[in-house]
Protein backbone atom coordinates (compact mmCIF):
# COMPACT_ATOMS: atom_id res chain seq x y z
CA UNK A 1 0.00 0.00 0.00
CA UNK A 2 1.20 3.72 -0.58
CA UNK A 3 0.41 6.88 1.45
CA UNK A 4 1.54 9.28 -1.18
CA UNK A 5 -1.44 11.17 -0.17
CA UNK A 6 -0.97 13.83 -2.61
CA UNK A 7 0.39 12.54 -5.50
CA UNK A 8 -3.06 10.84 -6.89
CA UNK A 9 -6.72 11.64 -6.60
CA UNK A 10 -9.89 11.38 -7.79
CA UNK A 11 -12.05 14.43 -10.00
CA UNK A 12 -15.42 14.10 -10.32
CA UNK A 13 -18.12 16.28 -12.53
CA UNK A 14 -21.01 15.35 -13.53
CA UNK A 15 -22.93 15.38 -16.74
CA UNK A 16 -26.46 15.67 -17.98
CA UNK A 17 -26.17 12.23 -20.53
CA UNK A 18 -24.50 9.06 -20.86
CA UNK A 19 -23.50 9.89 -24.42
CA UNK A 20 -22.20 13.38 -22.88
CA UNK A 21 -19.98 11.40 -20.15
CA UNK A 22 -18.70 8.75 -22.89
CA UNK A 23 -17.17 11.45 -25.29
CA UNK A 24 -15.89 13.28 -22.32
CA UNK A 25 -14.61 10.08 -20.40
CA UNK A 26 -13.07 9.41 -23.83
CA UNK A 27 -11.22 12.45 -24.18
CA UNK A 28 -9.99 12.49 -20.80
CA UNK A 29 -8.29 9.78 -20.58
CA UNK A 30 -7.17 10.32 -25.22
CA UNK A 31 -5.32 12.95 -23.71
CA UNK A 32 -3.88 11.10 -21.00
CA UNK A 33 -5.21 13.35 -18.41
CA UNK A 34 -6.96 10.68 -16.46
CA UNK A 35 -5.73 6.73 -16.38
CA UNK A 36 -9.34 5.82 -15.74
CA UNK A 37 -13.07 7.41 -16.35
CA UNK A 38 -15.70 5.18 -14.49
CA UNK A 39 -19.45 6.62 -15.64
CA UNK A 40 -22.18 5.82 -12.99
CA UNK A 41 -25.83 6.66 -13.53
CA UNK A 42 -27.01 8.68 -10.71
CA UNK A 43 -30.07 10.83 -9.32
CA UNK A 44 -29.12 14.38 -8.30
CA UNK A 45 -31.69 16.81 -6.21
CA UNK A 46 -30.19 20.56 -6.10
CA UNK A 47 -31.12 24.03 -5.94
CA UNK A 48 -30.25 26.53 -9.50
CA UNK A 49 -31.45 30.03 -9.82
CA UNK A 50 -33.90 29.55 -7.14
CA UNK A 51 -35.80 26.54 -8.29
CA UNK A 52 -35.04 22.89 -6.95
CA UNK A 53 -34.20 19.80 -9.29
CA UNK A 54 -34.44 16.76 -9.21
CA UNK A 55 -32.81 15.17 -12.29
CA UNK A 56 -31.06 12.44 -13.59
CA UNK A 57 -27.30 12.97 -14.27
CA UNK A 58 -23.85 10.50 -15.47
CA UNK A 59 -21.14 10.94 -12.50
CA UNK A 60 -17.46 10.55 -13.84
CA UNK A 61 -14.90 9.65 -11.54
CA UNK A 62 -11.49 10.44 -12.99
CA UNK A 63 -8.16 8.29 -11.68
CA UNK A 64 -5.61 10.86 -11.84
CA UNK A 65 -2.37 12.70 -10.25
CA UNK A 66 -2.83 15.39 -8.75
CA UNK A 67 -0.22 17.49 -10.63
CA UNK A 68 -2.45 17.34 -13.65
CA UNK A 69 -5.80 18.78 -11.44
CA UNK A 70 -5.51 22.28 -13.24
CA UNK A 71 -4.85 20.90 -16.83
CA UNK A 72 -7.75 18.82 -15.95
CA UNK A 73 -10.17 21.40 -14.87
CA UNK A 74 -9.44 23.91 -17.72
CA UNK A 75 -10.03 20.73 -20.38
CA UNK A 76 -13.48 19.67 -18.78
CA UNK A 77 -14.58 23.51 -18.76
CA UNK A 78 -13.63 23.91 -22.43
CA UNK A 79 -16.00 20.84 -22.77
CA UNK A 80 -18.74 20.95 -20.41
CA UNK A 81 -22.00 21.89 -20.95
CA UNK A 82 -23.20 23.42 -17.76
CA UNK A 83 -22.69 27.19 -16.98
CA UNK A 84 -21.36 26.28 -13.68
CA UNK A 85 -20.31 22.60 -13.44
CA UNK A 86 -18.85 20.32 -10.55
CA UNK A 87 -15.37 19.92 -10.54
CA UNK A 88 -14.16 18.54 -7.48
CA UNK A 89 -10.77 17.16 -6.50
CA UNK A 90 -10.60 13.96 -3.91
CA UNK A 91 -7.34 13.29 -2.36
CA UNK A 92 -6.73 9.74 -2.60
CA UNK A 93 -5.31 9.17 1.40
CA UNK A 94 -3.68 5.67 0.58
CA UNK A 95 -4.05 3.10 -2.43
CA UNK A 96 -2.30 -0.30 -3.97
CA UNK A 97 1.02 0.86 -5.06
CA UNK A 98 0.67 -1.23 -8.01
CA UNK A 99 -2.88 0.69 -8.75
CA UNK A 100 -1.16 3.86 -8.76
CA UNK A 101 2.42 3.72 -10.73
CA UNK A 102 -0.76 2.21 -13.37
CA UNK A 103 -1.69 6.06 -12.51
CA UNK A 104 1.55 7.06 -13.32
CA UNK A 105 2.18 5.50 -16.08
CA UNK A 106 -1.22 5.97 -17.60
CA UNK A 107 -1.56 10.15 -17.19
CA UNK A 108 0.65 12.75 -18.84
């Protein structure tokens, strides 16, 4: 196991269709931003411009180091279709050393 706490995390946004969080899973990890994209259906229920949601959305969760977070964030906004979309960075606290020089290898 390694504790290089902040060498690798995890970014997540979220999208408004699978097809949506295919071509952007795609391109993320094309341009070897992120080693892995996983794409999981999910329900969100939020508040925008005063009026509450409740919609379905595609959750990407993107295997990455943490070096490349800006690089990252600037190529998702370039891409994303919301006006003001989640992009949130999750320290990964310890993982299989094996799992993450695959990071390493696998990202820019």
């Amino acid at each position: 196991m390694s504790t290089e706490a902040s060498t690798h995390c995890i970014v997540q946004t979220a999208l408004p269709s699978e097809a949506q969080a295919a071509e952007l899973a795609r391109a993320i990890v094309q341009a070897r931003l992120g080693a892995c994209v996983q794409v999981l259906a999910i329900r969100s229920f939020y508040v925008w411009q005063e009026r509450a949601h409740d919609e379905a959305e595609w959750l990407l969760a993107i295997k990455t180091r943490s070096a490349l977070y800006a690089a990252l964030e600037t190529f998702i906004r370039e891409r994303h279709p919301y006006e003001t979309p989640e992009i949130v960075l999750l320290p990964i606290a310890a993982g299989s050393a094996a799992y993450l020089a695959w990071v390493d290898a696998n990202t820019a």
